[in-house]
PDB file of N, CA and C in Angstrom:
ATOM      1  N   UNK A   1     105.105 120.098 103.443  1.00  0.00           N
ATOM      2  CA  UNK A   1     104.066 119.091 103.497  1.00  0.00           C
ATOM      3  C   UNK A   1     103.103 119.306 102.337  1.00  0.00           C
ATOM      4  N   UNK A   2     102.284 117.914 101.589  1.00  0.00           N
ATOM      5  CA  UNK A   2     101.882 118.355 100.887  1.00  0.00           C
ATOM      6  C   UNK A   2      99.930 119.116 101.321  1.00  0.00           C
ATOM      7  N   UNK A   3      99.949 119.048 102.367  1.00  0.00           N
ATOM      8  CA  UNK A   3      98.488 119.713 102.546  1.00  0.00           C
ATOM      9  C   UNK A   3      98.701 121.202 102.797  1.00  0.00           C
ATOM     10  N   UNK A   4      99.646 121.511 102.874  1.00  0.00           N
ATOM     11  CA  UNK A   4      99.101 122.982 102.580  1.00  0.00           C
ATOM     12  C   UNK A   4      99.570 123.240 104.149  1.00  0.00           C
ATOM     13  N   UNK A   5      99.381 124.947 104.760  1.00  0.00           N
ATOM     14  CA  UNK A   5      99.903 125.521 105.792  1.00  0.00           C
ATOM     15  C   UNK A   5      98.852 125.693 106.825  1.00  0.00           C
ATOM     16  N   UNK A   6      97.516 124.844 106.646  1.00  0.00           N
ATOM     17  CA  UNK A   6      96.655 124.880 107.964  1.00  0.00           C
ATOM     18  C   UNK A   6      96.800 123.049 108.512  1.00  0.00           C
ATOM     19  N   UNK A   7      96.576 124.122 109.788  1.00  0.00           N
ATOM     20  CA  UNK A   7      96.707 122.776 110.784  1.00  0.00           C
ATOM     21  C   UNK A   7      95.778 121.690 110.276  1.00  0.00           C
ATOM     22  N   UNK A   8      95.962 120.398 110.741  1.00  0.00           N
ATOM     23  CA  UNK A   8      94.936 119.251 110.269  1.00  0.00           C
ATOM     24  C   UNK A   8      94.520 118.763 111.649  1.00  0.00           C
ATOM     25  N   UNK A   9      93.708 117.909 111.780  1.00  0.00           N
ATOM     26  CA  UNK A   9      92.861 116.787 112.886  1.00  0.00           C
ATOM     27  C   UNK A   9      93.916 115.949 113.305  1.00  0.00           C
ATOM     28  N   UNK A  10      93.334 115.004 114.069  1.00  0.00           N
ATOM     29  CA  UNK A  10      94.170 114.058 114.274  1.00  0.00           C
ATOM     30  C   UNK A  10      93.809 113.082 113.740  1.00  0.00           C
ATOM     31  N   UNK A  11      92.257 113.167 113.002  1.00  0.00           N
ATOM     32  CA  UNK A  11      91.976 112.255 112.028  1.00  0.00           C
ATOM     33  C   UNK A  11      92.251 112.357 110.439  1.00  0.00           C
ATOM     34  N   UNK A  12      92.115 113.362 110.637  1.00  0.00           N
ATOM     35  CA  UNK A  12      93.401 113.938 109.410  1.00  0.00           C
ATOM     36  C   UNK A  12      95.002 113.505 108.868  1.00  0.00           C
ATOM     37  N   UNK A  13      95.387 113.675 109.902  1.00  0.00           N
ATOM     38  CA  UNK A  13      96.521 112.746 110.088  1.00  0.00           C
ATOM     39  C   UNK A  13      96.626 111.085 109.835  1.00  0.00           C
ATOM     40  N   UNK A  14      95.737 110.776 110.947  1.00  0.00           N
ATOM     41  CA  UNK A  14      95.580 108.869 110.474  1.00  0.00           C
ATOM     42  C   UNK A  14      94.907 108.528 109.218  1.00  0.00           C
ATOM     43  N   UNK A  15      93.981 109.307 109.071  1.00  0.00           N
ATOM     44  CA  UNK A  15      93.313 108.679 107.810  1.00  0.00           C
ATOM     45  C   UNK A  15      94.099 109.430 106.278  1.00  0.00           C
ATOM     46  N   UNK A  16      94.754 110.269 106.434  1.00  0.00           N
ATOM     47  CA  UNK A  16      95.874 110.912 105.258  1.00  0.00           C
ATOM     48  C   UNK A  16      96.832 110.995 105.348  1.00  0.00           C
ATOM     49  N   UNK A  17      97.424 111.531 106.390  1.00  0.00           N
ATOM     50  CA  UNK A  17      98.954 111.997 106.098  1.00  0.00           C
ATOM     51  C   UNK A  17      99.763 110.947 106.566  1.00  0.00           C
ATOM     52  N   UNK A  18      99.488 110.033 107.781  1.00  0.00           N
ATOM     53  CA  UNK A  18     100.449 108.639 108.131  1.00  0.00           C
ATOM     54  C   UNK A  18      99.709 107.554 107.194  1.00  0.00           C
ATOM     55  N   UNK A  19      98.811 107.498 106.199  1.00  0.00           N
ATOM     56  CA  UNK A  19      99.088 106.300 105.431  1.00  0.00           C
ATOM     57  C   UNK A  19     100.277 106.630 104.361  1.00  0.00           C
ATOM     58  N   UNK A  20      99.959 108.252 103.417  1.00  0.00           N
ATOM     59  CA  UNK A  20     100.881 108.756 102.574  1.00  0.00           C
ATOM     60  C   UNK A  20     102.211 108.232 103.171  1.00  0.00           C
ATOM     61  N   UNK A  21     102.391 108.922 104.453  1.00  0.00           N
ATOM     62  CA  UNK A  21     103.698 108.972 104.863  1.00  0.00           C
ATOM     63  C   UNK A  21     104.292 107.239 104.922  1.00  0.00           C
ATOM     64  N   UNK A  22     103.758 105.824 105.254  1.00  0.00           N
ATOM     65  CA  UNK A  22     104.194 104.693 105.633  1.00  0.00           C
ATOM     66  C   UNK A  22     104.237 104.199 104.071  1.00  0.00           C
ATOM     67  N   UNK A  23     103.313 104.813 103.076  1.00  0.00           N
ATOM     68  CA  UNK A  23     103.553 104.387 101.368  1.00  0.00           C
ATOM     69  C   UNK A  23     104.887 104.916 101.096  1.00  0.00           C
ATOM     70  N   UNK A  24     105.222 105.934 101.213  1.00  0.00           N
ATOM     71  CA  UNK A  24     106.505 106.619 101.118  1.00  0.00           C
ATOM     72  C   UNK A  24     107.679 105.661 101.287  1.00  0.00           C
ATOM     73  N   UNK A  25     107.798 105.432 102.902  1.00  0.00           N
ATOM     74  CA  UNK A  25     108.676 104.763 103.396  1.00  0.00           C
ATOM     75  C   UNK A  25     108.687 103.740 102.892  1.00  0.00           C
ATOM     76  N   UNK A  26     107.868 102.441 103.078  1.00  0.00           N
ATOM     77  CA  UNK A  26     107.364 101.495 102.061  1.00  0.00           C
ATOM     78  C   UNK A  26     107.853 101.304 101.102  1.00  0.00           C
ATOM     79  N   UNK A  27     107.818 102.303  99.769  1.00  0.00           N
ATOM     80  CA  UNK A  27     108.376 102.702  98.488  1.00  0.00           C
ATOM     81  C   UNK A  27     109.965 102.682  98.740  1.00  0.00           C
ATOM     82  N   UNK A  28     110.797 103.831  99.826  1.00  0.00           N
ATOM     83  CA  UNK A  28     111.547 103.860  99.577  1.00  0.00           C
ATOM     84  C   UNK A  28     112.780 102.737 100.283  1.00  0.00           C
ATOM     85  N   UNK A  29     112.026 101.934 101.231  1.00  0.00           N
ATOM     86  CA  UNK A  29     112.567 101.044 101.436  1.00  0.00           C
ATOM     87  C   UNK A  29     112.578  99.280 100.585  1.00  0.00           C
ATOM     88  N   UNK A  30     111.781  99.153  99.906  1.00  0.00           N
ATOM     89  CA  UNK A  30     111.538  98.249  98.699  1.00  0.00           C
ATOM     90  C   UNK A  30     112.181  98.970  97.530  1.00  0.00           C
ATOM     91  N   UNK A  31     112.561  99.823  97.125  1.00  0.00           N
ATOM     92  CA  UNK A  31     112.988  99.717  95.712  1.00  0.00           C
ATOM     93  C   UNK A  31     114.275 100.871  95.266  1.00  0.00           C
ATOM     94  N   UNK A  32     114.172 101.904  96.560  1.00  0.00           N
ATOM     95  CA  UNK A  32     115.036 103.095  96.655  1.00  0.00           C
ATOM     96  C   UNK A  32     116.392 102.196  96.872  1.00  0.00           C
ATOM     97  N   UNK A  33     116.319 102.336  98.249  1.00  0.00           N
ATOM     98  CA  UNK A  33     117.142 101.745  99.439  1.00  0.00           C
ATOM     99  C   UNK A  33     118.008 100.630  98.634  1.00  0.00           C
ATOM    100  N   UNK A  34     117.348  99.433  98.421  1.00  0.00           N
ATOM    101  CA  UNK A  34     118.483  98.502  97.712  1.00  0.00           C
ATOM    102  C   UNK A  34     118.902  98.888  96.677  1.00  0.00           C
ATOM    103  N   UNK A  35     118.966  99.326  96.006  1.00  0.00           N
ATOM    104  CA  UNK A  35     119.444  99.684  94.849  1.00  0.00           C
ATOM    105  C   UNK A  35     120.225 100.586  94.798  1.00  0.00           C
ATOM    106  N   UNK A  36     120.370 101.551  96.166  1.00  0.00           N
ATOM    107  CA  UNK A  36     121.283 102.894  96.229  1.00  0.00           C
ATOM    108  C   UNK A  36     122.591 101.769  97.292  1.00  0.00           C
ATOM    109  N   UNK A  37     122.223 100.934  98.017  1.00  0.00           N
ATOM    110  CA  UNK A  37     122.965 100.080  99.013  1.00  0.00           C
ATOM    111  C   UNK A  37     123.876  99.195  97.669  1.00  0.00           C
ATOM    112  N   UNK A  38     123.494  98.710  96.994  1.00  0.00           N
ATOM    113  CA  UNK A  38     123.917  97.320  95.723  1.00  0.00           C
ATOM    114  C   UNK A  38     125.506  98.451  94.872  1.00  0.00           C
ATOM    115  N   UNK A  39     124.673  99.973  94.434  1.00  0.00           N
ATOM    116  CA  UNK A  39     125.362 100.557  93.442  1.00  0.00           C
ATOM    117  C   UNK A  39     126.501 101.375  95.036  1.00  0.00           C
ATOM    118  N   UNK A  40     126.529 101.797  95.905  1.00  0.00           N
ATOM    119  CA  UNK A  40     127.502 102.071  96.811  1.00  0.00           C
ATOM    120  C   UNK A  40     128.499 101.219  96.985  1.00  0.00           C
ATOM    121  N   UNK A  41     127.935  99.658  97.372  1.00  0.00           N
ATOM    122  CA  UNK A  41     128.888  98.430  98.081  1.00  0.00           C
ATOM    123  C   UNK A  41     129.854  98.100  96.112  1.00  0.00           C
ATOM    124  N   UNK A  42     129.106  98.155  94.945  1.00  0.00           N
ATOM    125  CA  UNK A  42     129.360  98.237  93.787  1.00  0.00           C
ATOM    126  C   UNK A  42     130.899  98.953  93.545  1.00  0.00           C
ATOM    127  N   UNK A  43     130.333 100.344  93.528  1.00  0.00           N
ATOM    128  CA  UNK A  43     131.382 101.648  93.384  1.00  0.00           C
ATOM    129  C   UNK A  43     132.811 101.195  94.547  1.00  0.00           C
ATOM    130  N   UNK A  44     132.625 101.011  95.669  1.00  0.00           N
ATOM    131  CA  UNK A  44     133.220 101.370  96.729  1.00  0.00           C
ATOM    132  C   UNK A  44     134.356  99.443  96.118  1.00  0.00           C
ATOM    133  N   UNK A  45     133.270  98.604  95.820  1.00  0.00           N
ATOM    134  CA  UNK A  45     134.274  97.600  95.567  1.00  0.00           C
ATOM    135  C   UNK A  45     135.463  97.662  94.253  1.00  0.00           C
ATOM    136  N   UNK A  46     134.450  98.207  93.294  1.00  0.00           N
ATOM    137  CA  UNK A  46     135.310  98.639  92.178  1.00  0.00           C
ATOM    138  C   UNK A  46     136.722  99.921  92.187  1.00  0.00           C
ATOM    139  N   UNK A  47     136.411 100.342  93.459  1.00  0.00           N
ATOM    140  CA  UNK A  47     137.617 101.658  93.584  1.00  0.00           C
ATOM    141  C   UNK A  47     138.532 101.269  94.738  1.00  0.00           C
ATOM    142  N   UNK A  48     138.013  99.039  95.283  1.00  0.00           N
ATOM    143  CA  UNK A  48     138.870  99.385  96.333  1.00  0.00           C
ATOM    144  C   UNK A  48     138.717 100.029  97.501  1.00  0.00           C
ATOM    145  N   UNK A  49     137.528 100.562  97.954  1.00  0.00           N
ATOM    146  CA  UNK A  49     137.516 101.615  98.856  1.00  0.00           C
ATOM    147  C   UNK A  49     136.812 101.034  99.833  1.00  0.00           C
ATOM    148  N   UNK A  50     136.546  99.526 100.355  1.00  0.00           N
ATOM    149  CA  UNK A  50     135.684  99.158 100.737  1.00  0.00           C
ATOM    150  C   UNK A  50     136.684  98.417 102.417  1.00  0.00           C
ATOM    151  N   UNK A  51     136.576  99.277 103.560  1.00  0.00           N
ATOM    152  CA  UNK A  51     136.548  98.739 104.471  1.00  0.00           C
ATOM    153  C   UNK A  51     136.928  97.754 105.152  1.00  0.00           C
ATOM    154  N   UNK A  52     137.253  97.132 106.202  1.00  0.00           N
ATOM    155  CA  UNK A  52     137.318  95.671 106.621  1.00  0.00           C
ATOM    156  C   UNK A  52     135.838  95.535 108.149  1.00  0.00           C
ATOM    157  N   UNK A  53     135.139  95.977 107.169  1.00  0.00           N
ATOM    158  CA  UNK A  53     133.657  95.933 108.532  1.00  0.00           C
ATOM    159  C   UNK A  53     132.489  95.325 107.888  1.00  0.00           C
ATOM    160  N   UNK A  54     131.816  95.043 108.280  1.00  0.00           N
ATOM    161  CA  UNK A  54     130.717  94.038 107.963  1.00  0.00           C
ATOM    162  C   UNK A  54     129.680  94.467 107.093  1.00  0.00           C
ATOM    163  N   UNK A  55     129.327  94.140 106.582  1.00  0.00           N
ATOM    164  CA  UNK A  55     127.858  94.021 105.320  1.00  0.00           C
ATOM    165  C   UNK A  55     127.163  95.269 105.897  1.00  0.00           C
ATOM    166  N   UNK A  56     126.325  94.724 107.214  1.00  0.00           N
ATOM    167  CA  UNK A  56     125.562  95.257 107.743  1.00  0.00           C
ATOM    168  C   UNK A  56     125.739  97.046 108.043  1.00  0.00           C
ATOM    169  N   UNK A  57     127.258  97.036 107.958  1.00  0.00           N
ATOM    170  CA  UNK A  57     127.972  99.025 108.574  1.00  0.00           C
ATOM    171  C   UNK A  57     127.870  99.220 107.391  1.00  0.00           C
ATOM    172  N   UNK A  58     128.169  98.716 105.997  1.00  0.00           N
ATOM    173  CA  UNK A  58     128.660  99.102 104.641  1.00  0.00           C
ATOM    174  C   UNK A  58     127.117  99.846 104.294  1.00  0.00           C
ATOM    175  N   UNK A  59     126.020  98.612 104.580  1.00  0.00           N
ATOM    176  CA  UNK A  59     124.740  99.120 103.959  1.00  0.00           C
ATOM    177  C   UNK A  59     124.162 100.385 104.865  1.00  0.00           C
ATOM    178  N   UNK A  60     124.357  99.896 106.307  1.00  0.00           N
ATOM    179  CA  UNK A  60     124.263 101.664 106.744  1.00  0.00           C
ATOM    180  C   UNK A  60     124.772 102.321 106.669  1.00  0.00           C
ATOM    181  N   UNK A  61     125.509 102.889 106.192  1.00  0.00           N
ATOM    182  CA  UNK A  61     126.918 103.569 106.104  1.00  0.00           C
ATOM    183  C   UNK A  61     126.030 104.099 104.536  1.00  0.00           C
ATOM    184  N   UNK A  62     125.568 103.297 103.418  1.00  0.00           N
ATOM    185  CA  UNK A  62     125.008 104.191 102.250  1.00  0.00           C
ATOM    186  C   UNK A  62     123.668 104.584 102.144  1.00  0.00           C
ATOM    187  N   UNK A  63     122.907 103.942 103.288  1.00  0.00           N
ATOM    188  CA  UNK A  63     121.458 104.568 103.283  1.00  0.00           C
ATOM    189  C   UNK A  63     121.346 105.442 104.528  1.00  0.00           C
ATOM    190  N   UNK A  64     122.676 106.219 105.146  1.00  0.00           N
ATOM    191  CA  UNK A  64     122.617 107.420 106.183  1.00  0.00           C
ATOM    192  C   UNK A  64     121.813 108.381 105.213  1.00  0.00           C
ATOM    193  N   UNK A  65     121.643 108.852 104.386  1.00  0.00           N
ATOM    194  CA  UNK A  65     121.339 110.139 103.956  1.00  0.00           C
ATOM    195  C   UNK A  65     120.116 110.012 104.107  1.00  0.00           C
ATOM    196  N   UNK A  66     119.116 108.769 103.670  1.00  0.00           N
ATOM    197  CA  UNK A  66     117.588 108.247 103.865  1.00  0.00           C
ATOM    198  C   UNK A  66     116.912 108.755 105.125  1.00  0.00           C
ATOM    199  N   UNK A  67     115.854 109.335 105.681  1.00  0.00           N
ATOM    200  CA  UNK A  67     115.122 109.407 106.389  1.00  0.00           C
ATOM    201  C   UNK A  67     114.264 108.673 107.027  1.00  0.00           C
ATOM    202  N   UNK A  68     114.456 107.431 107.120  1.00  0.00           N
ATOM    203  CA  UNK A  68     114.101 106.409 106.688  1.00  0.00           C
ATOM    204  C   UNK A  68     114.023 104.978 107.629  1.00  0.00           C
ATOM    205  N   UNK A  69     113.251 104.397 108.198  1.00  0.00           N
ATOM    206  CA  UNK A  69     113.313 103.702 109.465  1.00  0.00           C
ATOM    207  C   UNK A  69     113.430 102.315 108.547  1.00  0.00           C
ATOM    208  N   UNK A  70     114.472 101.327 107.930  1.00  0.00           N
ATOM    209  CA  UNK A  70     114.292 100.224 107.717  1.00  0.00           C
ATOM    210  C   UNK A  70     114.884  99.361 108.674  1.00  0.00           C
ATOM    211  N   UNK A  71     114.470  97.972 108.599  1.00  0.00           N
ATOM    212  CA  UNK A  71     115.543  96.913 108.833  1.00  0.00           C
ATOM    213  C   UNK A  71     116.557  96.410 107.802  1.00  0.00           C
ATOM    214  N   UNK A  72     117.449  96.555 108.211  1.00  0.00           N
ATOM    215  CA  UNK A  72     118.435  96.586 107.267  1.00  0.00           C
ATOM    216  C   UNK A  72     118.767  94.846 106.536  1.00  0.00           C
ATOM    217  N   UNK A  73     118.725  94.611 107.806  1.00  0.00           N
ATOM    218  CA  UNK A  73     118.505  92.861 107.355  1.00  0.00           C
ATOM    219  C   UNK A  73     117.421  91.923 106.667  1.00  0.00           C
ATOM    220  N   UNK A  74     116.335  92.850 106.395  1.00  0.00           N
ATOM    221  CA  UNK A  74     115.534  92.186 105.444  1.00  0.00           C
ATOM    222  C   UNK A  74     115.546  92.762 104.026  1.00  0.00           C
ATOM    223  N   UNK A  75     116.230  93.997 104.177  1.00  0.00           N
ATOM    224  CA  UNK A  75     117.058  94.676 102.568  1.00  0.00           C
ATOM    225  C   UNK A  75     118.466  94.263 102.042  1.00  0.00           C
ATOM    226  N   UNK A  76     118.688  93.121 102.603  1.00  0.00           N
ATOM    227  CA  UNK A  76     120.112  92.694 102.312  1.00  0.00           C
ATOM    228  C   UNK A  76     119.915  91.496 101.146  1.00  0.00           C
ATOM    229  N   UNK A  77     118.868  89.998 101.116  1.00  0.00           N
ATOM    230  CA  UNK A  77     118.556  89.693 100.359  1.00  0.00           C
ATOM    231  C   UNK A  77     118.201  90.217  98.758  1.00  0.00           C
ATOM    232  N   UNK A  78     117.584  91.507  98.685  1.00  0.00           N
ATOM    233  CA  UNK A  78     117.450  92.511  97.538  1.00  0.00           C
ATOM    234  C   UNK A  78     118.481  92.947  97.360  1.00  0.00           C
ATOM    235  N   UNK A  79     119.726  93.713  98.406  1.00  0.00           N
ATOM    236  CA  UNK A  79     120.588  94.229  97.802  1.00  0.00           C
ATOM    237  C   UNK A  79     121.392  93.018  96.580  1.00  0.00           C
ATOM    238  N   UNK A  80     121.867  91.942  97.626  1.00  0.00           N
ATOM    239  CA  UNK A  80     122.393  90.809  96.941  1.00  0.00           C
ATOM    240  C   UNK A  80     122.031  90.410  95.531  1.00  0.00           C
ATOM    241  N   UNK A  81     120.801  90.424  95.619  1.00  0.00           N
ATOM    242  CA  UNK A  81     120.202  90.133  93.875  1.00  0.00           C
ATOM    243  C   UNK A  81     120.543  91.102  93.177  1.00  0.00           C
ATOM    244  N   UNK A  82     120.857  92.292  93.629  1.00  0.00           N
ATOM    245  CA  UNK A  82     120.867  93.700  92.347  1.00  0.00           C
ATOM    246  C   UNK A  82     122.761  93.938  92.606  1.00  0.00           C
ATOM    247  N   UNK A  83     123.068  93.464  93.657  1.00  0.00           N
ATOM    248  CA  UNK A  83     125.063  93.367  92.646  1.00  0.00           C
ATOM    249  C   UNK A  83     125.037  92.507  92.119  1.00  0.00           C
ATOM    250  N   UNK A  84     124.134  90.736  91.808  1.00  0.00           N
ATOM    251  CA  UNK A  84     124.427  90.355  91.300  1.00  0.00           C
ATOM    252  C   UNK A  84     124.046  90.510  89.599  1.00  0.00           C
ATOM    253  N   UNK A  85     122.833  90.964  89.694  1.00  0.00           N
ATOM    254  CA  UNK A  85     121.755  90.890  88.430  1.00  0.00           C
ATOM    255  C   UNK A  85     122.717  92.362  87.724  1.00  0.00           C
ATOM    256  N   UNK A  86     122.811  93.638  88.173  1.00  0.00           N
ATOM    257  CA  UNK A  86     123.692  95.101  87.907  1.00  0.00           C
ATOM    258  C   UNK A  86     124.525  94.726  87.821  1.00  0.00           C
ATOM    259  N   UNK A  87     125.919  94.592  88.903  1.00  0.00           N
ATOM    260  CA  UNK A  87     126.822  94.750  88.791  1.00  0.00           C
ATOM    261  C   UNK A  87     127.656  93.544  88.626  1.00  0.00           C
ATOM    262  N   UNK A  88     127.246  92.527  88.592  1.00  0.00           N
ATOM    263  CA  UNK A  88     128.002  90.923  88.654  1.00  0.00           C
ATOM    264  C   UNK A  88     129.148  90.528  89.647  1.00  0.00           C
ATOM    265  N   UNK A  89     128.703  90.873  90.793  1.00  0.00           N
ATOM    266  CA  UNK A  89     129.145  90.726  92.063  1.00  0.00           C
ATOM    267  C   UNK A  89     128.126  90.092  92.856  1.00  0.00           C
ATOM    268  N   UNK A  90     128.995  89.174  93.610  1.00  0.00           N
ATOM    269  CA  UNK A  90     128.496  88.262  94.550  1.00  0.00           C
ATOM    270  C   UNK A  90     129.056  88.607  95.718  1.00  0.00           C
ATOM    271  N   UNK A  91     128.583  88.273  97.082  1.00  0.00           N
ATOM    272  CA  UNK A  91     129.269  88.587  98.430  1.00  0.00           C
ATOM    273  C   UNK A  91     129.851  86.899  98.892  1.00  0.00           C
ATOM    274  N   UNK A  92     131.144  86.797  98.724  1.00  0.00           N
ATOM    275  CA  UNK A  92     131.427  85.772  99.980  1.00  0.00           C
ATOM    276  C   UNK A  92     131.750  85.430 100.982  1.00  0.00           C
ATOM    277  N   UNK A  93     131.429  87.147 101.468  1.00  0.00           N
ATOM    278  CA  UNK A  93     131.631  86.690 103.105  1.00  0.00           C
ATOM    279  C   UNK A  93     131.351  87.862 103.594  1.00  0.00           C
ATOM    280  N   UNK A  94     130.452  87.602 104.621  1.00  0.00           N
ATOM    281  CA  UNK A  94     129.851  89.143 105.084  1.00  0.00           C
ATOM    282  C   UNK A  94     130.454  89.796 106.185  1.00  0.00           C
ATOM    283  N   UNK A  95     131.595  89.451 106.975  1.00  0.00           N
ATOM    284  CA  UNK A  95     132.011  89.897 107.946  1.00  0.00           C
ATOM    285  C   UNK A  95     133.495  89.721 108.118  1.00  0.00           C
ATOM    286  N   UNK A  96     134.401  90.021 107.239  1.00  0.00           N
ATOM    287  CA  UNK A  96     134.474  91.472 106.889  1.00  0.00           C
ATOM    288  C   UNK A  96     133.668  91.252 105.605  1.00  0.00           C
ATOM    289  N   UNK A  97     133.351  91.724 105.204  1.00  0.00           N
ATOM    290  CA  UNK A  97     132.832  92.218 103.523  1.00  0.00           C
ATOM    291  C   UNK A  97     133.768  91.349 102.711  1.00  0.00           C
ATOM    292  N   UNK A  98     133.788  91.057 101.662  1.00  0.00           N
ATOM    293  CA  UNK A  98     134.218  90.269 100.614  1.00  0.00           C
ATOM    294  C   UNK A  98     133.691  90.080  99.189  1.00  0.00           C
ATOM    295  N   UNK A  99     133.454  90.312  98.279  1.00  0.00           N
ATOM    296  CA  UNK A  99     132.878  90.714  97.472  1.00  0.00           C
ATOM    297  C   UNK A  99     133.442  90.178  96.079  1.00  0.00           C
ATOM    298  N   UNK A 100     133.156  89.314  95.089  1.00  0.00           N
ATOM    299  CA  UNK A 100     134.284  88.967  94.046  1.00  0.00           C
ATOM    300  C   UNK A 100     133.216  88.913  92.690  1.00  0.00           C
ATOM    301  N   UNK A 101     133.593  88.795  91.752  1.00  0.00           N
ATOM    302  CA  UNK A 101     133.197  89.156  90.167  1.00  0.00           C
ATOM    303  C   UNK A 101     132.443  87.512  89.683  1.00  0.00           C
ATOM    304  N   UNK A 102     131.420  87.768  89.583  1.00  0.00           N
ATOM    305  CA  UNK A 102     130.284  86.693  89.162  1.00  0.00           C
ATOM    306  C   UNK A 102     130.432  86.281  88.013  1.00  0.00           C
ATOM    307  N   UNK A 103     130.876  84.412  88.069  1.00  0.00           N
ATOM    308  CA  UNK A 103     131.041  84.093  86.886  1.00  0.00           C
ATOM    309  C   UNK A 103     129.895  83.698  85.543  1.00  0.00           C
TER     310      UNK A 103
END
């Protein structure tokens, strides 16, 4: 933690360490998260390695390692823009997954 090894308040906590902590999450769910979800569903399409299960398992399936409480369904719009804008992939069909090369 970054305060150091003495105990804190409980106002300590609300007024420092759970705003830090919800900026964090915040951060890493706006700009981490899609972008590690876009370059996984990316890799995994380019090697072929991609499943017959839905959008929704694929993107959890690459943000397991995250600590991280998102909704996954309001990071799916962002992912979409960054295979298309990165990798020039589009999704046409989310269930199973489907994925083809942006003309």
């Amino acid at each position: 933690m970054i305060r150091g090894n003495k105990d804190i308040t409980d106002k300590e906590f609300k007024e420092i360490i759970l705003p830090f902590s919800n900026n964090f999450d915040e951060y890493i769910t706006n700009y981490i998260i899609p972008d590690v979800a876009a370059f996984y569903l990316a890799n995994a399409h380019s090697r072929k390695c991609l499943t017959d299960s839905p959008l929704y398992n694929h993107i959890n399936s690459a943000i397991d390692l995250f600590n991280v409480d998102c909704n996954i369904n309001e990071i799916i719009p962002q992912v979409e823009k960054m295979l298309k804008v990165k990798y020039n992939l589009i999704i046409v069909k989310t269930n199973p997954l489907r994925m083809k090369k942006y003309m």
